[in-house]
N, C-alpha and C. Protein backbone atom coordinates (compact mmCIF):
# COMPACT_ATOMS: atom_id res chain seq x y z
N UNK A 1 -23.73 -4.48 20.64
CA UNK A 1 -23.39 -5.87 20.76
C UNK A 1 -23.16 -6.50 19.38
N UNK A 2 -24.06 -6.24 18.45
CA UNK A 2 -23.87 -6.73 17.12
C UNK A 2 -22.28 -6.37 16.40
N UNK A 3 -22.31 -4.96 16.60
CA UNK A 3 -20.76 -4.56 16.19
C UNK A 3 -19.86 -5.33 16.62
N UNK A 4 -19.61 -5.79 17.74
CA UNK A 4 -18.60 -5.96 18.65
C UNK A 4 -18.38 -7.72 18.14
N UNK A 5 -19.64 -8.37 17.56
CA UNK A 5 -20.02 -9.65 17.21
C UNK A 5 -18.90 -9.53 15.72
N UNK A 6 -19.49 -8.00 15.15
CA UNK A 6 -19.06 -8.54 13.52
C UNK A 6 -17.52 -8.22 13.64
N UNK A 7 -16.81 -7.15 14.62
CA UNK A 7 -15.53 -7.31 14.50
C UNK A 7 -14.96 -8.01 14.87
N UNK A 8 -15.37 -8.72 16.31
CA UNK A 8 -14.80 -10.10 16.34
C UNK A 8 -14.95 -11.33 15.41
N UNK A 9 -15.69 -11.13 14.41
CA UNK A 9 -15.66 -12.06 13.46
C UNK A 9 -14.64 -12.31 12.16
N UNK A 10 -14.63 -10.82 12.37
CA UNK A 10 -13.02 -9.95 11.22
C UNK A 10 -11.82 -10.30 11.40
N UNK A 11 -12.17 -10.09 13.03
CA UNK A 11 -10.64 -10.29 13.47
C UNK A 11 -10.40 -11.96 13.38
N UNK A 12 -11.35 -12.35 13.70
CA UNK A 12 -10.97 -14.35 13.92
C UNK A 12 -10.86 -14.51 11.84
N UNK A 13 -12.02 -14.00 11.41
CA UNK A 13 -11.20 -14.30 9.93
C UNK A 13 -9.84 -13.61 9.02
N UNK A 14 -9.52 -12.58 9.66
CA UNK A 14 -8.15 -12.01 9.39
C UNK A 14 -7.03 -12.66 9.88
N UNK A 15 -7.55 -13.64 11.07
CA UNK A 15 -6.35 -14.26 11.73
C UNK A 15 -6.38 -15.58 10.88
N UNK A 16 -7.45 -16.09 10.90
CA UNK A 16 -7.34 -17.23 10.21
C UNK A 16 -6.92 -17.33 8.60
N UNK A 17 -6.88 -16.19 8.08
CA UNK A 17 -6.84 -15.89 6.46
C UNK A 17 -5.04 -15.86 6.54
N UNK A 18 -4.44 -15.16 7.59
CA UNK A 18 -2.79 -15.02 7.79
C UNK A 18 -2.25 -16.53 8.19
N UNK A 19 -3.10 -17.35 9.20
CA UNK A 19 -2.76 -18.48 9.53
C UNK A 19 -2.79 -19.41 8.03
N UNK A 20 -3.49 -19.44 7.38
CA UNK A 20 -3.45 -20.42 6.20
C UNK A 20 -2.75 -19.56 4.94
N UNK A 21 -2.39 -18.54 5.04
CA UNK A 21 -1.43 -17.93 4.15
C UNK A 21 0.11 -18.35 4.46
N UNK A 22 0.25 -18.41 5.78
CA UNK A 22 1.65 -18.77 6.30
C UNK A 22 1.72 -19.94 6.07
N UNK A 23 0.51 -21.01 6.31
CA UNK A 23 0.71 -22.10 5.99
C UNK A 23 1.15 -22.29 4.92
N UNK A 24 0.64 -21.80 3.98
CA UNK A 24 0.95 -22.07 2.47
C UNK A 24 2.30 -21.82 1.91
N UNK A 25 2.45 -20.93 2.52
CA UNK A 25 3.80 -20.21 2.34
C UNK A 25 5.39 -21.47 2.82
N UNK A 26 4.57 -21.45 4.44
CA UNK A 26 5.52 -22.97 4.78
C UNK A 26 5.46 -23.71 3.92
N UNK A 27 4.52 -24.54 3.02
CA UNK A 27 4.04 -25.91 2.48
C UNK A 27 5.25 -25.65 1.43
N UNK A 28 4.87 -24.69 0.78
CA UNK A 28 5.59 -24.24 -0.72
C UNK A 28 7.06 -24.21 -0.25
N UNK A 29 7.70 -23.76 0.34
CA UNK A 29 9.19 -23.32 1.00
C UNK A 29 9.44 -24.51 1.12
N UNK A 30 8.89 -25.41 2.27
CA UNK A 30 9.47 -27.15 2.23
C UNK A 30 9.38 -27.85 1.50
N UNK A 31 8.69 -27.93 0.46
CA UNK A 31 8.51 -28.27 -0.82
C UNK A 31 9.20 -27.80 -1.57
N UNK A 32 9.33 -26.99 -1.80
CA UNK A 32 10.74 -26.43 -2.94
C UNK A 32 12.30 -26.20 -2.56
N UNK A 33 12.48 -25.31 -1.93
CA UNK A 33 13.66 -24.59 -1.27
C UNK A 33 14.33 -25.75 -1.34
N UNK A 34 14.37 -26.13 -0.08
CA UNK A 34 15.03 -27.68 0.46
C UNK A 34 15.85 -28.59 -0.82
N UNK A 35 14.79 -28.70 -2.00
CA UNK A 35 15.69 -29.30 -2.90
C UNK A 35 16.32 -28.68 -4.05
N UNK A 36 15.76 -27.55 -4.41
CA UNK A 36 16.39 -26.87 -5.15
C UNK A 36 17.71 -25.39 -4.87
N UNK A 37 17.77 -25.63 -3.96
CA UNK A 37 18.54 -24.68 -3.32
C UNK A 37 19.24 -24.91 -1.99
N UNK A 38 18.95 -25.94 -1.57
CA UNK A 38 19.31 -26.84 0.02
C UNK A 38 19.30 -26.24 0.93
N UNK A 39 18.21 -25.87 1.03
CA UNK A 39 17.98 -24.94 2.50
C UNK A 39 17.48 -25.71 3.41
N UNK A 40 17.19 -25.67 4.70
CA UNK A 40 16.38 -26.00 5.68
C UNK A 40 15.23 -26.03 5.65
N UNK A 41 14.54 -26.59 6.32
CA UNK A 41 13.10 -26.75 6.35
C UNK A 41 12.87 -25.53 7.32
N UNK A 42 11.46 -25.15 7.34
CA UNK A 42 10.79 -24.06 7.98
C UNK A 42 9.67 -24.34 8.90
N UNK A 43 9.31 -23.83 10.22
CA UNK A 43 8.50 -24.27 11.14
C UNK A 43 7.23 -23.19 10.29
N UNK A 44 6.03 -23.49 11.05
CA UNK A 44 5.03 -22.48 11.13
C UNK A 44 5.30 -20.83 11.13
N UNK A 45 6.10 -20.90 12.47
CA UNK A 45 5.79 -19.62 13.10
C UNK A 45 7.49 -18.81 12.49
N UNK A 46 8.48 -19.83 11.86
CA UNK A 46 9.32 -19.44 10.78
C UNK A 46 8.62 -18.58 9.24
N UNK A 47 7.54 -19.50 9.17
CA UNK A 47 6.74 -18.47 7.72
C UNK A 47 6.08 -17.35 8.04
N UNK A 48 5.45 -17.55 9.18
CA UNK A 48 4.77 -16.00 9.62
C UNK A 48 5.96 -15.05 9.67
N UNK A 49 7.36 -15.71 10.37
CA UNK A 49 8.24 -14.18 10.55
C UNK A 49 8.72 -14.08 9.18
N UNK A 50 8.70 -15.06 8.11
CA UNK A 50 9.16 -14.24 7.29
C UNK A 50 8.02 -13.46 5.92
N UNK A 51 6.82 -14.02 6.33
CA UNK A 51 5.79 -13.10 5.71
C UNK A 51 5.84 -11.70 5.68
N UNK A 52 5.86 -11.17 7.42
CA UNK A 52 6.07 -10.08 8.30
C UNK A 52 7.23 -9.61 7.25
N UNK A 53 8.40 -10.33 7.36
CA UNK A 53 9.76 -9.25 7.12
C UNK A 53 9.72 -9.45 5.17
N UNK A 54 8.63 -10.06 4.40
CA UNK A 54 8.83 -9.47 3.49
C UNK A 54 7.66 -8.23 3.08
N UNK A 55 7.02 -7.99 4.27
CA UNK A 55 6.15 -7.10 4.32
C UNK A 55 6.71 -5.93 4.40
N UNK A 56 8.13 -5.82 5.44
CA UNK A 56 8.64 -4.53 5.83
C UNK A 56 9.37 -4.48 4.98
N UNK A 57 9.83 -5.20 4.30
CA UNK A 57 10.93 -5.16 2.96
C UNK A 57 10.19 -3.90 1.75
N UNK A 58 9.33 -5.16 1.58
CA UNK A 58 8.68 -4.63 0.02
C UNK A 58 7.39 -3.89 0.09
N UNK A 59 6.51 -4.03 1.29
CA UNK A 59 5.57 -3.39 1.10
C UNK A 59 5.43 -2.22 2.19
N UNK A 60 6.23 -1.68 3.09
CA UNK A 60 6.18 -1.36 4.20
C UNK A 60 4.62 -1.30 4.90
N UNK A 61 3.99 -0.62 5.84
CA UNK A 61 3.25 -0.47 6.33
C UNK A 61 2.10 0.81 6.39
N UNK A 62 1.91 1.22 4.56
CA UNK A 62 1.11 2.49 4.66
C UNK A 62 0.03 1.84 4.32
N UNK A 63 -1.08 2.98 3.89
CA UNK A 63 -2.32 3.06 3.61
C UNK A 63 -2.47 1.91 2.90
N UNK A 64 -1.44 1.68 1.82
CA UNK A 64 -1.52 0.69 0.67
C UNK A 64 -2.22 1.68 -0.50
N UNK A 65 -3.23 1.37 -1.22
CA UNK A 65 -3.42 1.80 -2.97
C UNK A 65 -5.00 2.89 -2.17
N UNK A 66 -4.72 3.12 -1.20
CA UNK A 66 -6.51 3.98 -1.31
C UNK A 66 -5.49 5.14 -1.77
N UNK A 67 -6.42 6.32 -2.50
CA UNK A 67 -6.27 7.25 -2.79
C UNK A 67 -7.12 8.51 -2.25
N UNK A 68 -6.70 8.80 -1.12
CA UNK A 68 -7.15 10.51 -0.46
C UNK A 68 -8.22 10.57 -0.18
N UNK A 69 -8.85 9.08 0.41
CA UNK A 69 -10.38 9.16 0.51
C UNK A 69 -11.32 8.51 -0.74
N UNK A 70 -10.54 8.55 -2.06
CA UNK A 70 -11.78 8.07 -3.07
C UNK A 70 -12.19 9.47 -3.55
N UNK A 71 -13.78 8.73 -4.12
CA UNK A 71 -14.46 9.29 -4.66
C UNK A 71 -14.90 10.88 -3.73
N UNK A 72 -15.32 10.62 -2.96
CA UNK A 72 -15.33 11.51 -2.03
C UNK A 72 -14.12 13.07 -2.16
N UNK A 73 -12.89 12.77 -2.11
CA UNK A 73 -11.97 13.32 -1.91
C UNK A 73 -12.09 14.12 -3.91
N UNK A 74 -11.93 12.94 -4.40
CA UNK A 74 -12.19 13.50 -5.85
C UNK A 74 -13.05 14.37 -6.52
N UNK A 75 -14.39 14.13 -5.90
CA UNK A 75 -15.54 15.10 -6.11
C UNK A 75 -15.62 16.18 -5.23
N UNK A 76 -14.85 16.29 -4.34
CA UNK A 76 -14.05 17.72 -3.53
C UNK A 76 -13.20 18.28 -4.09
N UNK A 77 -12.37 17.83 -4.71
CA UNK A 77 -10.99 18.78 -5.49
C UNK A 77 -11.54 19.26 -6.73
N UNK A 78 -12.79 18.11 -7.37
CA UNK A 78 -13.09 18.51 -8.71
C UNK A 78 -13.73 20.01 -8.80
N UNK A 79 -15.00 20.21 -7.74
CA UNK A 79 -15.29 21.31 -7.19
C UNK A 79 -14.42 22.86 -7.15
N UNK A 80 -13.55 22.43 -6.14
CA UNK A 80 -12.76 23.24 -5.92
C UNK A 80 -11.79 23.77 -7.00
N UNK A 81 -11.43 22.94 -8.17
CA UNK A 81 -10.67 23.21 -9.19
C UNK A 81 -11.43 23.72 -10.01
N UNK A 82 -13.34 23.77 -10.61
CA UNK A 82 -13.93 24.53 -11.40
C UNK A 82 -14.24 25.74 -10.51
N UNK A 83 -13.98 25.78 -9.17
CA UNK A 83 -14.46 27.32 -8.98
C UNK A 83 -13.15 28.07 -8.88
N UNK A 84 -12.01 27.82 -9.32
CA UNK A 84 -10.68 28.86 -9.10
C UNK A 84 -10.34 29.30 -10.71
N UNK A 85 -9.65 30.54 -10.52
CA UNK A 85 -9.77 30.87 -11.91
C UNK A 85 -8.07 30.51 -12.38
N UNK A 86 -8.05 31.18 -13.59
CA UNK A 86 -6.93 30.49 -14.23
C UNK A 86 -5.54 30.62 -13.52
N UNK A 87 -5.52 31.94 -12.77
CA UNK A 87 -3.82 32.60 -12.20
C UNK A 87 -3.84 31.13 -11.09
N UNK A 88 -5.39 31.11 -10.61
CA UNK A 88 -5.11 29.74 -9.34
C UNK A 88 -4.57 28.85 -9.55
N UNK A 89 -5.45 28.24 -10.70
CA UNK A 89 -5.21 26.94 -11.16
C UNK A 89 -3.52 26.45 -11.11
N UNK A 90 -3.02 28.05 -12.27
CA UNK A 90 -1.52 28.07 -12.62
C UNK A 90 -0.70 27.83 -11.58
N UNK A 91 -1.15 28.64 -10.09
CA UNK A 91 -0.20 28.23 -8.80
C UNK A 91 -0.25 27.55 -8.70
N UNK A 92 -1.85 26.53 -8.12
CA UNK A 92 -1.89 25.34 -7.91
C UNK A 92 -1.06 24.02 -8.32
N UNK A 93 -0.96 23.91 -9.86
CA UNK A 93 -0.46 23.31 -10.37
C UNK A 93 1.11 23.38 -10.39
N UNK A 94 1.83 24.73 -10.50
CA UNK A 94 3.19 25.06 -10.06
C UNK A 94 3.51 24.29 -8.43
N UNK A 95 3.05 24.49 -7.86
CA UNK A 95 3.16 24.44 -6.22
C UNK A 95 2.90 22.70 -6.12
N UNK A 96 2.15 22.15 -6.79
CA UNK A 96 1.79 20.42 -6.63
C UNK A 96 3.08 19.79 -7.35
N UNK A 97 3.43 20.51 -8.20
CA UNK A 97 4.44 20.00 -8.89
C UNK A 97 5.72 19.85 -8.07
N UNK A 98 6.16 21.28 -7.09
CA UNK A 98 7.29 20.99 -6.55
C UNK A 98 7.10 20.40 -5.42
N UNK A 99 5.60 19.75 -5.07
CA UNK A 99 5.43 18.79 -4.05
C UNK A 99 5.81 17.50 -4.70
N UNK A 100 5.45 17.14 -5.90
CA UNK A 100 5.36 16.17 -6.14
C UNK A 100 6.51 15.30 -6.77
N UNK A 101 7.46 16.96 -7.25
CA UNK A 101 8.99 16.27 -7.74
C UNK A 101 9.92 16.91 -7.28
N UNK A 102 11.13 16.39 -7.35
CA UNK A 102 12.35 17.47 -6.76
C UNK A 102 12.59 18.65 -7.98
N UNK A 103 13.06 19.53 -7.15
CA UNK A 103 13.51 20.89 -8.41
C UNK A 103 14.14 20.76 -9.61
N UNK A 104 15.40 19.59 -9.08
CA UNK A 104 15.96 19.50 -10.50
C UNK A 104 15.02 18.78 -11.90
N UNK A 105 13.90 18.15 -11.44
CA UNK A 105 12.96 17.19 -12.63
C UNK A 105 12.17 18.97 -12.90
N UNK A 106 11.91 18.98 -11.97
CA UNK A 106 10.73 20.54 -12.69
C UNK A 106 11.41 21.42 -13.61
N UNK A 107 12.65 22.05 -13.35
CA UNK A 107 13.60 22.49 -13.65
C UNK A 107 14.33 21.95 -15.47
N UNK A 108 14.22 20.51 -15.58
CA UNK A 108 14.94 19.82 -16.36
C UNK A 108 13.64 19.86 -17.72
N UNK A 109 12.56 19.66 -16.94
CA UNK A 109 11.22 19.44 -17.77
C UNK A 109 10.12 20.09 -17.24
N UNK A 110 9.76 21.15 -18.03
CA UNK A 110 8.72 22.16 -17.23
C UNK A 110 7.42 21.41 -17.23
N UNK A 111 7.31 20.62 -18.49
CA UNK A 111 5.54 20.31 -18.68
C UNK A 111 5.32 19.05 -17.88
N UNK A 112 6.40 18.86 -16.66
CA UNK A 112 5.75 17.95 -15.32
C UNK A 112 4.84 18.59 -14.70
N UNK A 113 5.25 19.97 -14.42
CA UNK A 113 4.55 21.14 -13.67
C UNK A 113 2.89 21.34 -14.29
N UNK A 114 3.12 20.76 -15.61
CA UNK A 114 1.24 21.48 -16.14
C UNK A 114 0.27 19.77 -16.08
């Protein structure tokens, strides 16, 4: 019951944190736009859609900035990278590289690969 208390509390402040972001967003837009650029004025539920579509623009919809778990994930690879010996390491690092760039950058500049 408590859980169910604190996510409904998340959710009513996540909604309310987007509701006064849009607001703001409206306030600023009718306030500016309009005279410096002569646009139209904007409703409410006009700033939410365009919050949304500069979300899918510029930020799309991933994880955002976590990285592989954290610390967690880090103190797993760190592990795993002092117990492999050097020929490993060397694949490892060959093989991340052509994950991580196309052939022609590895190819053009080897010491992406190390």
């Amino acid at each position: 019951m408590k859980k169910v208390l604190i996510v409904l509390g998340f959710g009513l402040l996540a909604i309310g944190a987007m509701g006064l972001f849009a607001y703001v967003t409206m306030s600023l837009w009718n306030w500016l736009l309009p005279v410096i650029f002569g646009l139209p004025l904007i409703t409410f539920w006009q700033a939410i859609g365009l919050l949304i579509l500069s979300k899918i623009i510029f930020g799309g919809f991933g994880r955002g900035g976590r990285s592989h778990g954290g610390k967690r994930w880090k103190h797993r690879m760190k592990r795993r990278w002092m117990s492999m010996s050097p020929e490993q390491r060397d694949s490892y690092k060959t093989s991340y590289a052509h994950h991580c760039y196309d052939e022609n950058t590895v190819k053009q500049n080897p010491e992406a690969s190390e």
